[in-house]
Protein backbone atom coordinates (compact mmCIF):
# COMPACT_ATOMS: atom_id res chain seq x y z
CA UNK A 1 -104.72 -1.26 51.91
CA UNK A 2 -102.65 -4.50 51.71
CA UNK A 3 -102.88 -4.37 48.22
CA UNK A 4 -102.09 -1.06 47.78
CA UNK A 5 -99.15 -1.65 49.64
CA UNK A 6 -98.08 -4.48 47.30
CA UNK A 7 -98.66 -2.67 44.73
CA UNK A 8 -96.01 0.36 45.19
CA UNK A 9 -93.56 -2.25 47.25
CA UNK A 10 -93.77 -3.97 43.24
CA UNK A 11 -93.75 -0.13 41.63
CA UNK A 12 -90.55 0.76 44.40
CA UNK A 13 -88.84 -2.86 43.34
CA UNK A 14 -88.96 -2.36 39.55
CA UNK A 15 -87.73 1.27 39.57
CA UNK A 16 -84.06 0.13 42.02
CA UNK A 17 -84.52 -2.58 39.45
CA UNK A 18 -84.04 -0.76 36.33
CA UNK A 19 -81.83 1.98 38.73
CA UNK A 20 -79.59 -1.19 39.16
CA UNK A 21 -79.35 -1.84 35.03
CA UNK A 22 -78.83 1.05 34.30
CA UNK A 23 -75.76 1.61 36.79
CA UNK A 24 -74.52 -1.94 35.67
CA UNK A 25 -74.20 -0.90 31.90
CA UNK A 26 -72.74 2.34 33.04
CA UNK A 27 -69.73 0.38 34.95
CA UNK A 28 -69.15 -1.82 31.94
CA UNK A 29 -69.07 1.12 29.88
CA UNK A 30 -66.57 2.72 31.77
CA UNK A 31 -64.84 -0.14 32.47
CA UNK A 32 -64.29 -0.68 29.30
CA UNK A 33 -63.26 2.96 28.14
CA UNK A 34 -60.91 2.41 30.87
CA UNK A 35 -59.32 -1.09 29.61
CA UNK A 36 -58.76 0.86 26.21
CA UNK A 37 -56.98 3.61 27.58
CA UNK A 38 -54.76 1.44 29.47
CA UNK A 39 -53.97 -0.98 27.06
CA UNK A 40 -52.86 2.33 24.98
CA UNK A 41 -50.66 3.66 27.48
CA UNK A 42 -49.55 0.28 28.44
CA UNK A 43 -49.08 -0.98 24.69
CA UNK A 44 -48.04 2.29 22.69
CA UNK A 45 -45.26 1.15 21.57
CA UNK A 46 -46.41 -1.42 19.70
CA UNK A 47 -48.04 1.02 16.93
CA UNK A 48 -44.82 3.47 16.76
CA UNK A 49 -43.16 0.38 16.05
CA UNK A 50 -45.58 -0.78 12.97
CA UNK A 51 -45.16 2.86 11.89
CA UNK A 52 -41.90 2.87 12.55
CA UNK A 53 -41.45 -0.59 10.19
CA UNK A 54 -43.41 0.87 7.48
CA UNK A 55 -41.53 3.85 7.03
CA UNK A 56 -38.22 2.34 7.10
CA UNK A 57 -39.45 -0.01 4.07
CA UNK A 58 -40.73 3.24 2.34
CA UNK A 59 -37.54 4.82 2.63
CA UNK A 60 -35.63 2.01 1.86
CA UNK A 61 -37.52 1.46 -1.56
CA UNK A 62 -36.49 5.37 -2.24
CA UNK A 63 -32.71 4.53 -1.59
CA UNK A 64 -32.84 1.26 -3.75
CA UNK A 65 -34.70 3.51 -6.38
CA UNK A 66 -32.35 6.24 -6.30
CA UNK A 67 -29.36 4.51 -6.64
CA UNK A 68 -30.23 2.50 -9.73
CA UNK A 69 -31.84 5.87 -11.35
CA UNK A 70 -28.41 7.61 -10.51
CA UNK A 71 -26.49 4.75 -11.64
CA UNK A 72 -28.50 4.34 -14.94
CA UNK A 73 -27.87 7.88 -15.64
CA UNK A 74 -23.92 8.03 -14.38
CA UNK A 75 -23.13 5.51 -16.61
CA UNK A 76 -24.04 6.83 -20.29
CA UNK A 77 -22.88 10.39 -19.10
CA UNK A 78 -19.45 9.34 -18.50
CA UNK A 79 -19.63 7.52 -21.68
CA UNK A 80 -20.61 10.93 -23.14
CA UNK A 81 -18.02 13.16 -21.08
CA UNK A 82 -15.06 10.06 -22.28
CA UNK A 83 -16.32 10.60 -26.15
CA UNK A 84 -16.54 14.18 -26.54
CA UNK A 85 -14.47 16.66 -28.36
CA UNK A 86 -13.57 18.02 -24.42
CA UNK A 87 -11.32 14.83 -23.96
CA UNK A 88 -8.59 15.03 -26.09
CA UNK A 89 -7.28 11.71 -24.90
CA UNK A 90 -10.19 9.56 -26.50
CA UNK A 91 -9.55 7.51 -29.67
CA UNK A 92 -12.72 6.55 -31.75
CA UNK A 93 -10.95 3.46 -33.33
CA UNK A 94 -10.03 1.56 -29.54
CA UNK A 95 -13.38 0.61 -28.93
CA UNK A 96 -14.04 0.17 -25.27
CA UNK A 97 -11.23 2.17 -24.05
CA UNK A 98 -9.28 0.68 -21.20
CA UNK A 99 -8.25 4.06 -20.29
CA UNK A 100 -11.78 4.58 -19.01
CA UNK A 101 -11.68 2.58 -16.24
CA UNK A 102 -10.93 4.76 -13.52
CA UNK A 103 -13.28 7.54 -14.75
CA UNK A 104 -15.98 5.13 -14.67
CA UNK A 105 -14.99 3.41 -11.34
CA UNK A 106 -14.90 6.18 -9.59
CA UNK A 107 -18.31 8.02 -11.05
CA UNK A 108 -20.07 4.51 -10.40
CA UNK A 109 -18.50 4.17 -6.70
CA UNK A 110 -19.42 7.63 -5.45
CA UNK A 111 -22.31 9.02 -7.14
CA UNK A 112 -25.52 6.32 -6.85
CA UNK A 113 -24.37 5.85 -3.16
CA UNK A 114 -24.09 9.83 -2.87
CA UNK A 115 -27.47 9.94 -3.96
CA UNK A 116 -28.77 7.37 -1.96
CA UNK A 117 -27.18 8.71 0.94
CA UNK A 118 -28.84 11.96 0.57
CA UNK A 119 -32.02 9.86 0.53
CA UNK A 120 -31.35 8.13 3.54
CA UNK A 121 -30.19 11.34 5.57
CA UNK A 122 -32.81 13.32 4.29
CA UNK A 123 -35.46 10.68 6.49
CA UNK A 124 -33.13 10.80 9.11
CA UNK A 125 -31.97 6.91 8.73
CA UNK A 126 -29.29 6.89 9.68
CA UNK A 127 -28.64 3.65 11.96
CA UNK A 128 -25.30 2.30 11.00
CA UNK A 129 -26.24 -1.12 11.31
CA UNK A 130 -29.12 -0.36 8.38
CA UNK A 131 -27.75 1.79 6.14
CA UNK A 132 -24.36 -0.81 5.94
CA UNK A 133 -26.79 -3.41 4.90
CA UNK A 134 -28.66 -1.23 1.75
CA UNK A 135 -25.16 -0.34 0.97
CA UNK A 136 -23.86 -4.06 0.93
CA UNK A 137 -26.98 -4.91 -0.93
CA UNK A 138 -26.94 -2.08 -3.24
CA UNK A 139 -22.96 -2.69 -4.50
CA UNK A 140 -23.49 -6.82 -4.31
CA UNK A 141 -26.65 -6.85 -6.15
CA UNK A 142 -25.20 -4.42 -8.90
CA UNK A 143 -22.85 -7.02 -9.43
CA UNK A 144 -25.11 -9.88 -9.38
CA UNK A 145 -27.53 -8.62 -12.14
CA UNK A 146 -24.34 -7.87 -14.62
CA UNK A 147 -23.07 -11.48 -14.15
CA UNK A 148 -26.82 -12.80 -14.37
CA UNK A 149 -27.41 -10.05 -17.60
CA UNK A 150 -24.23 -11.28 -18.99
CA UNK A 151 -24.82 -15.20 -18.67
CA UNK A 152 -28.33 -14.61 -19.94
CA UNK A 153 -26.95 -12.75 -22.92
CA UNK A 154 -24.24 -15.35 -24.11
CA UNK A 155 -26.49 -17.95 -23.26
CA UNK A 156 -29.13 -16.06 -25.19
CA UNK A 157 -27.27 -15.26 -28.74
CA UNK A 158 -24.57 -17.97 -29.11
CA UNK A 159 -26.78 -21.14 -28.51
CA UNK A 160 -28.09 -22.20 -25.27
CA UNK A 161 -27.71 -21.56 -21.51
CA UNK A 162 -25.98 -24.70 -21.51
CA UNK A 163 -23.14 -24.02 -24.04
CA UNK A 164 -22.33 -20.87 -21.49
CA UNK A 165 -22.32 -22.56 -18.55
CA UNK A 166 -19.70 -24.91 -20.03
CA UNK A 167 -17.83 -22.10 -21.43
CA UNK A 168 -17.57 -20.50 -18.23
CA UNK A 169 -16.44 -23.91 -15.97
CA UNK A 170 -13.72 -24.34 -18.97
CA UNK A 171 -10.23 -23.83 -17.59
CA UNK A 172 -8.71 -20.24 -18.12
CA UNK A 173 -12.51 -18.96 -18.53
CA UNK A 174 -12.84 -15.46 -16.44
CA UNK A 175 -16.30 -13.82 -16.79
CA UNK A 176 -15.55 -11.18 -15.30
CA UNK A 177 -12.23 -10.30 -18.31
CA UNK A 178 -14.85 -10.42 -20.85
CA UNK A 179 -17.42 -7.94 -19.27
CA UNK A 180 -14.42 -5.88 -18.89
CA UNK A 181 -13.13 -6.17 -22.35
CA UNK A 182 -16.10 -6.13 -24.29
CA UNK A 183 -18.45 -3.98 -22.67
CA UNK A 184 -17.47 -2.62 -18.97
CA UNK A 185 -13.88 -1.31 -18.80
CA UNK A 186 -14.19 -0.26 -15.17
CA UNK A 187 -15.50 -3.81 -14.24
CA UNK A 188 -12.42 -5.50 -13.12
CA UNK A 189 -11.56 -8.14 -9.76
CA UNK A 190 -10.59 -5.21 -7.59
CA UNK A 191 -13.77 -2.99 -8.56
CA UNK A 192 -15.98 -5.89 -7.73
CA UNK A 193 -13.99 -6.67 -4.33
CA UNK A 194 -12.31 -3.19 -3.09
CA UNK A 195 -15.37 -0.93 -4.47
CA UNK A 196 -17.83 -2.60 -1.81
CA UNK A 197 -16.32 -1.36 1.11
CA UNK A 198 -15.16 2.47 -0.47
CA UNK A 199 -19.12 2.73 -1.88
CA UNK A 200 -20.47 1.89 1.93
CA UNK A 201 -17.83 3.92 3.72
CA UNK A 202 -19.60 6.83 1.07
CA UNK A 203 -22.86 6.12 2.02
CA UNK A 204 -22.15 6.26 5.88
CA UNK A 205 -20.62 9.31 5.36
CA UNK A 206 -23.62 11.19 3.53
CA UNK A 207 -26.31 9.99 5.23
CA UNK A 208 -23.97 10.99 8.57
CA UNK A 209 -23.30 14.39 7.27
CA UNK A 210 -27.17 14.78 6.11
CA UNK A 211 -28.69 13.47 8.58
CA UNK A 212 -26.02 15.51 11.35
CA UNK A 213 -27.31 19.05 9.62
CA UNK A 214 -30.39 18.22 9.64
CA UNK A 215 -30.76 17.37 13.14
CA UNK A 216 -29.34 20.58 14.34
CA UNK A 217 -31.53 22.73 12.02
CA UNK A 218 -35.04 21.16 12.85
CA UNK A 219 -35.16 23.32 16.12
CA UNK A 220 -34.59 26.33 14.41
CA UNK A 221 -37.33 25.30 11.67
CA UNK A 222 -40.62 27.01 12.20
């Protein structure tokens, strides 16, 4: 009888036992379903925000993209517009026509930041703080890459980096005459200074205006 006794005390002992496992793993599992679910609600933010960075990059390549495709194309239609038979005021023989400056000016100050606006609106960024900074970029780097393109090219054909440098540190030397002589008429000291503020003040204004209709049409969209 004793042993009998010992034998389902042993039997009873095992099974709460195993009972007592089992309950343990079910509390860490739950515990642990819980510690997820509160660390989402508690950290959420935190993967809007990586969202949130990689689509303002996206967008911000599209901008950057669109304005250099808009000013690539702006550039040899005006040319076209200035040459054909529709402008009686062109003259074959001048060359790069001074007289071209303001059409070109003004096609290259509005339309690639026009375009880039509508990007910009279009995906609803519109936080003045970010789109002044792609438009500053946008206007400063166009002007960067025609000084660098123009350096490289005199340094390129004439003789050496070196000879160019020293041409352009020469007293009376102006860069930015020759570009505008021989190549860009539109590409004077007041375009690259006074066309950086009127391009961003275009830009705010699009991706304002874009980003203003759109807002009050998404609750009407289905």
């Amino acid at each position: 009888m004793k042993k009998r006794h010992i034998g389902r005390f042993k039997k009873l002992m095992a099974s709460n036992m195993s009972t007592l496992i089992l309950m343990g793993r079910i509390q860490k599992t739950h515990r642990s379903v819980n510690e997820s679910r509160g660390k989402s609600l508690i950290f959420p933010h935190r993967e809007c925000q990586v969202m949130k960075t990689h689509s303002v990059l996206l967008v911000s390549v599209l901008y950057f993209l669109a304005v250099i495709l808009s000013y690539i194309i702006t550039l040899p239609f005006v040319q076209a517009f200035w040459r054909s038979p529709l402008n009686v005021c062109y003259a074959p023989e001048i060359g790069v026509d001074p007289r071209s400056a303001f059409l070109y000016a003004a096609a290259v100050l509005v339309v690639p930041y026009v375009t880039g606006g509508l990007v910009l609106g279009y995906f609803r960024l519109d936080n003045t703080l970010r789109v002044s900074i792609l438009g500053v970029a946008a206007a400063v780097g166009e002007r960067l890459l025609i000084l660098a393109g123009t350096m490289v090219v005199l340094g390129t054909f004439p003789g050496s980096i070196a000879s160019t440098l020293r041409w352009f540190l020469a007293p009376g030397a102006d860069l930015v005459t020759m570009i505008r002589i021989e190549a860009l008429p539109y590409f004077t000291w007041a375009y690259v200074i006074l066309g950086i503020p009127i391009s961003l003040l275009v830009l705010l204004g699009v991706v304002r205006a874009v980003s203003t209709r759109r807002r009050i049409a998404w609750p009407t969209t289905p």
